[in-house]
Protein backbone atom coordinates (compact mmCIF):
# COMPACT_ATOMS: atom_id res chain seq x y z
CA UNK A 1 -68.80 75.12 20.55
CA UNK A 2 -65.29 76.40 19.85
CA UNK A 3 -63.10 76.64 22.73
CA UNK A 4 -59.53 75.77 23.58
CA UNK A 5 -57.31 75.78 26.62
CA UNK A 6 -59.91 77.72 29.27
CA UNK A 7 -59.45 78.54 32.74
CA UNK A 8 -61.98 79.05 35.20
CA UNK A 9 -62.11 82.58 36.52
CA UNK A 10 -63.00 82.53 40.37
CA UNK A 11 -66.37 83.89 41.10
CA UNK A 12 -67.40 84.64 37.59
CA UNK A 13 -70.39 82.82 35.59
CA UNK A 14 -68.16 82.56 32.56
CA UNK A 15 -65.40 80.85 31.54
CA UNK A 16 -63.13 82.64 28.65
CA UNK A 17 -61.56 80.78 25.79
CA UNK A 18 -58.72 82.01 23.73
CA UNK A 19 -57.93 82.11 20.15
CA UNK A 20 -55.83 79.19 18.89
CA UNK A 21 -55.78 76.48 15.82
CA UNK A 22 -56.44 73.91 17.97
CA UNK A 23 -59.12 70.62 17.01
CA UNK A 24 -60.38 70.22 19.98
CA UNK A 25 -62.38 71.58 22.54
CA UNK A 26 -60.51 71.70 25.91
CA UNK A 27 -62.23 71.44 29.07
CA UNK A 28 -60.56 70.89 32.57
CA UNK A 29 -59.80 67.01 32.68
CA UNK A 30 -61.39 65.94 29.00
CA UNK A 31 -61.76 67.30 25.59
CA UNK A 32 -64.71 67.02 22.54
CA UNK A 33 -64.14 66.85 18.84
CA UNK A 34 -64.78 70.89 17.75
CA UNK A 35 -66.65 71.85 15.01
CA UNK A 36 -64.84 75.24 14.18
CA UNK A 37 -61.55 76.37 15.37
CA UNK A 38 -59.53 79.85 15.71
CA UNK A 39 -62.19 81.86 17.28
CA UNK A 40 -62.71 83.19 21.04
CA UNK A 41 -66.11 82.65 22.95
CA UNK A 42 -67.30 82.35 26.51
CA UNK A 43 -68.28 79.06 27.66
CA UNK A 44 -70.84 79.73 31.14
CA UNK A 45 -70.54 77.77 34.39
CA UNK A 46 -73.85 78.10 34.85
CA UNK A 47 -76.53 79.35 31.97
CA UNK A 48 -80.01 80.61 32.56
CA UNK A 49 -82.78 78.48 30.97
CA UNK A 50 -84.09 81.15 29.06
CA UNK A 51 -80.67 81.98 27.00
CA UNK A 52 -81.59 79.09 24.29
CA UNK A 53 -78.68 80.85 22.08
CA UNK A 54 -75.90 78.88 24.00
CA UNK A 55 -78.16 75.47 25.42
CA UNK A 56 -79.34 74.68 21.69
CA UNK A 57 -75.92 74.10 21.35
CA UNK A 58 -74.83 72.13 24.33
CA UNK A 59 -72.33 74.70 25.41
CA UNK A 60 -72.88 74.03 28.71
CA UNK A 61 -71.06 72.37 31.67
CA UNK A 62 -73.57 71.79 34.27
CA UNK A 63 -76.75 70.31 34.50
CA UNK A 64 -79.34 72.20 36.54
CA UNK A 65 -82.79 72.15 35.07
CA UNK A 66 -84.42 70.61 32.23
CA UNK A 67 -85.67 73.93 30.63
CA UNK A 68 -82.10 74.66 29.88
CA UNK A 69 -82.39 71.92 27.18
CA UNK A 70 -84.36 72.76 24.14
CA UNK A 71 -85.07 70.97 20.90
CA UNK A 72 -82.04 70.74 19.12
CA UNK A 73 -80.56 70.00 22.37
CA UNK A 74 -82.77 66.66 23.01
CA UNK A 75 -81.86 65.71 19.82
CA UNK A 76 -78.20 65.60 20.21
CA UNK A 77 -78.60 64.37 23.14
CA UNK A 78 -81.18 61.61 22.42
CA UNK A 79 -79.15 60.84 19.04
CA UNK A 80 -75.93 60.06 21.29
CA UNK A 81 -78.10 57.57 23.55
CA UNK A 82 -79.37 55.35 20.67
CA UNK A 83 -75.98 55.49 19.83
CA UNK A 84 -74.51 54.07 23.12
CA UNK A 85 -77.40 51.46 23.19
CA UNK A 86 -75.41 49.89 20.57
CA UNK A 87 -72.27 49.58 22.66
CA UNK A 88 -71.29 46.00 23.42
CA UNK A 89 -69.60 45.85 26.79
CA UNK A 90 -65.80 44.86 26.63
CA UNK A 91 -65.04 47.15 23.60
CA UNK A 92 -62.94 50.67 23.21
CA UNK A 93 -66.17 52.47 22.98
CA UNK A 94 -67.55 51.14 25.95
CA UNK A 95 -64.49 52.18 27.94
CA UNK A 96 -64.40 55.73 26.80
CA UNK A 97 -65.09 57.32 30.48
CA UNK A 98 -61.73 55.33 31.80
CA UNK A 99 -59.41 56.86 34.16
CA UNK A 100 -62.29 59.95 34.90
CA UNK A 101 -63.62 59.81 38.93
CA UNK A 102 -67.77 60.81 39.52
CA UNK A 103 -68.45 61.94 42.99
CA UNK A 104 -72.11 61.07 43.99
CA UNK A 105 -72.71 63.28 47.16
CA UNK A 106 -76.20 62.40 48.28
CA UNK A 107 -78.12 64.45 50.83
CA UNK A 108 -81.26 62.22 50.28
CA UNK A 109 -82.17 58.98 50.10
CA UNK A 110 -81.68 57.31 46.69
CA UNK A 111 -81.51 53.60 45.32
CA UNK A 112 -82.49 53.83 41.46
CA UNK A 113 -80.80 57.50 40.84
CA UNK A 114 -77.40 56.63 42.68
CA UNK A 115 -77.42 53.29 41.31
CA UNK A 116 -77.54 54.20 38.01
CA UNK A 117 -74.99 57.15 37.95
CA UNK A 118 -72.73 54.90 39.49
CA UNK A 119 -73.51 51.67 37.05
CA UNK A 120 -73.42 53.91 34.02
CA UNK A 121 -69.90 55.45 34.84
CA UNK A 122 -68.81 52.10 35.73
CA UNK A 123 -69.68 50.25 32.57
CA UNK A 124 -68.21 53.35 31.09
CA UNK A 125 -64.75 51.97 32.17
CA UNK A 126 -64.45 55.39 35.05
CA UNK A 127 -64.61 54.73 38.91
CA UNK A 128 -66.90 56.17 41.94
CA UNK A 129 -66.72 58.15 45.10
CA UNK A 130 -69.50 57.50 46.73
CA UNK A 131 -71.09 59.95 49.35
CA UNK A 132 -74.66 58.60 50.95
CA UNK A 133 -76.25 60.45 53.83
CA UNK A 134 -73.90 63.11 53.18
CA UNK A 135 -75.77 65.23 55.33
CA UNK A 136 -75.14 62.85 58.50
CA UNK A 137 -71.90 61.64 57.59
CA UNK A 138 -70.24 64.14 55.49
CA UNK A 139 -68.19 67.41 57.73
CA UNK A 140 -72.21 68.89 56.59
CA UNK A 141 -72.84 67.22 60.23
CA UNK A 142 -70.54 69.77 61.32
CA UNK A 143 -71.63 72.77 60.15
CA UNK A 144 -69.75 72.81 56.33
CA UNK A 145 -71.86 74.83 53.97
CA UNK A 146 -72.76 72.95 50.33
CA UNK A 147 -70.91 75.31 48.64
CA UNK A 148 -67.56 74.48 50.69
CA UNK A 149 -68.24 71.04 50.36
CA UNK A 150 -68.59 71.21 46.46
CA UNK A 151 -64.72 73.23 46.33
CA UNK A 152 -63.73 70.46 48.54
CA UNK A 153 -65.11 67.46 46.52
CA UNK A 154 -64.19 69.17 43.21
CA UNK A 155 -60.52 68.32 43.97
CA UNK A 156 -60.86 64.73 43.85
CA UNK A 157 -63.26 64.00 40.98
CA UNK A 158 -63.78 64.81 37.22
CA UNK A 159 -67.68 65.94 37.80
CA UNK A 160 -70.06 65.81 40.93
CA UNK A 161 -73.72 64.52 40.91
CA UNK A 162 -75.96 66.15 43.87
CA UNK A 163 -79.04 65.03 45.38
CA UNK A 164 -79.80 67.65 48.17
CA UNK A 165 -82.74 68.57 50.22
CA UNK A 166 -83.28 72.27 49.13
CA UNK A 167 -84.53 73.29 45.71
CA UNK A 168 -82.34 75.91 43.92
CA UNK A 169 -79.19 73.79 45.16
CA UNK A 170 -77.39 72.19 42.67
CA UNK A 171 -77.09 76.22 40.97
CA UNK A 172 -75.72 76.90 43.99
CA UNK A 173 -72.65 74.50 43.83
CA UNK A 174 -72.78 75.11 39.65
CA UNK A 175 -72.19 78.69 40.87
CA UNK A 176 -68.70 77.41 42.68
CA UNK A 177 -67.82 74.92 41.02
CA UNK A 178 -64.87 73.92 38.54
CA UNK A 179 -66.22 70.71 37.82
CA UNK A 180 -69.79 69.33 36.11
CA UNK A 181 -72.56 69.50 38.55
CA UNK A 182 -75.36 66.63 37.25
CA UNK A 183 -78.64 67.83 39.44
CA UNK A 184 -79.70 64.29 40.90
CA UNK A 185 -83.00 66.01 42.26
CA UNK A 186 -82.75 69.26 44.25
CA UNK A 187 -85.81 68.86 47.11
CA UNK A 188 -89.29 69.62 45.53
CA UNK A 189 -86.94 71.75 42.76
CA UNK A 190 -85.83 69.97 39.47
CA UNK A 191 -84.70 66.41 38.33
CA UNK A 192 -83.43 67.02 34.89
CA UNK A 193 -81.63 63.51 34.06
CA UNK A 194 -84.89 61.78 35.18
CA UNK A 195 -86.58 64.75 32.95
CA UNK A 196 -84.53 64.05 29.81
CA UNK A 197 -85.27 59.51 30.71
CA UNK A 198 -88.30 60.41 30.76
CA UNK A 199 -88.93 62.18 26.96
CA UNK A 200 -86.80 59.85 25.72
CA UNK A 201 -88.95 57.30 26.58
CA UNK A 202 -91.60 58.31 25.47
CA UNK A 203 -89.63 59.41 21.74
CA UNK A 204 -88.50 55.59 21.55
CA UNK A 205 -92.01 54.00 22.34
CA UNK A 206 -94.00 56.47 20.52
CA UNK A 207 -91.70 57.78 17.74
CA UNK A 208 -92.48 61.71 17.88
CA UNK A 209 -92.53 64.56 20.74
CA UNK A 210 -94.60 67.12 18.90
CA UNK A 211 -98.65 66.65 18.92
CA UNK A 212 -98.71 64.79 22.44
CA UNK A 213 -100.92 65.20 25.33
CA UNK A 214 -99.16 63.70 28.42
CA UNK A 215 -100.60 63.44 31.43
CA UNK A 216 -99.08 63.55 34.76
CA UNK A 217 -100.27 62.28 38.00
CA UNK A 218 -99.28 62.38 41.69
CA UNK A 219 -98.00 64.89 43.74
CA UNK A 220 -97.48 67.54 41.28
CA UNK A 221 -96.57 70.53 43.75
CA UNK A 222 -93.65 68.81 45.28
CA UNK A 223 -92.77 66.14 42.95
CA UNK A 224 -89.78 67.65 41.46
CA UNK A 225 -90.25 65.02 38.43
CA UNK A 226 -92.75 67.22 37.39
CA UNK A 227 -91.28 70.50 37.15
């Protein structure tokens, strides 16, 4: 994780970044404290789930599919949530999302995954553009493709979660887009936010993810939960 000042190249998986002494990692709208500094890597739009080199590290910009994160990835990632748990509302660190815009653009019904998005960016001190029915009331209705409607929506907010109808979706806007995608549940594909709720769950009531038998039930083939 050691990028500075990158630019998105059109059409390409990868973003560059170039050499500098800069502390921070720059992104398009928001930076990250960096661990390293002074050396050049490529930072990917869109990573496949089997390339654990750059996931384990959380060099990543989009979320697609749960397999992308591995072990020390849910770690990080689990470690930050206990971490905001502790957050009392009203303070600095609960505002630390202020002045950054989430698009929800929802091709499917949805009460608890909307809902949530939009309460947790909200608490976070950031604001909401809210699309529901997209697919009835967005210029989809018209004929618009997702991928046009992703470089259109891109313009107007910091990162874009999707709930759409067909699996394999959300990598298709990831593919186009210069802004986070969060997959919100792509048909009978993936649901990786409700994937990573889910183990973390079961880490905080249980107190270990290795050793576990967990069973599933319902329907598996096109419960996207699942996969």
């Amino acid at each position: 994780m050691q990028l500075h000042h990158w630019q998105a190249l059109q059409g390409s998986r990868a973003t560059h970044g170039t050499r500098c002494s800069g502390t921070v990692i720059c992104t398009r709208r928001n930076s990250i404290p960096a661990t390293r500094h002074g050396q050049q890597v490529i930072r990917r739009a869109y990573v496949e789930p089997g390339d654990v080199k750059a996931w384990h590290k959380l060099d990543c910009k989009h979320v697609v599919e749960a397999q992308q994160f591995g072990p020390e990835a849910l770690h990080a990632i689990f470690a930050e949530a206990a971490q905001m748990e502790k957050v009392k509302p009203g303070t600095a660190e609960a505002k630390v999302l202020d002045g950054r815009v989430m698009a929800t653009l929802f091709y499917e019904p949805s009460t608890r995954t909307r809902l949530s998005f939009e309460s947790a960016i909200t608490h976070l001190g950031g604001t909401v553009l809210s699309t529901e029915s997209a697919g009835e009331y967005s210029s989809a209705a018209k004929g618009e493709t997702l991928e046009d409607t992703i470089r259109t929506i891109e313009n107007y907010a910091d990162c874009i979660v999707l709930r759409h109808f067909q699996a394999g979706s959300a990598k298709r806007a990831a593919l186009v887009s210069s802004v986070p995608i969060i997959n919100a549940g792509d048909g009978p594909g993936q649901h990786p936010t409700q994937a990573l709720l889910d183990v973390y769950s079961i880490k905080k009531e249980i107190g270990r993810l290795n050793n576990l038998k967990i069973g599933m039930v319902g329907d598996l083939l096109n419960g996207r939960i699942a996969h």
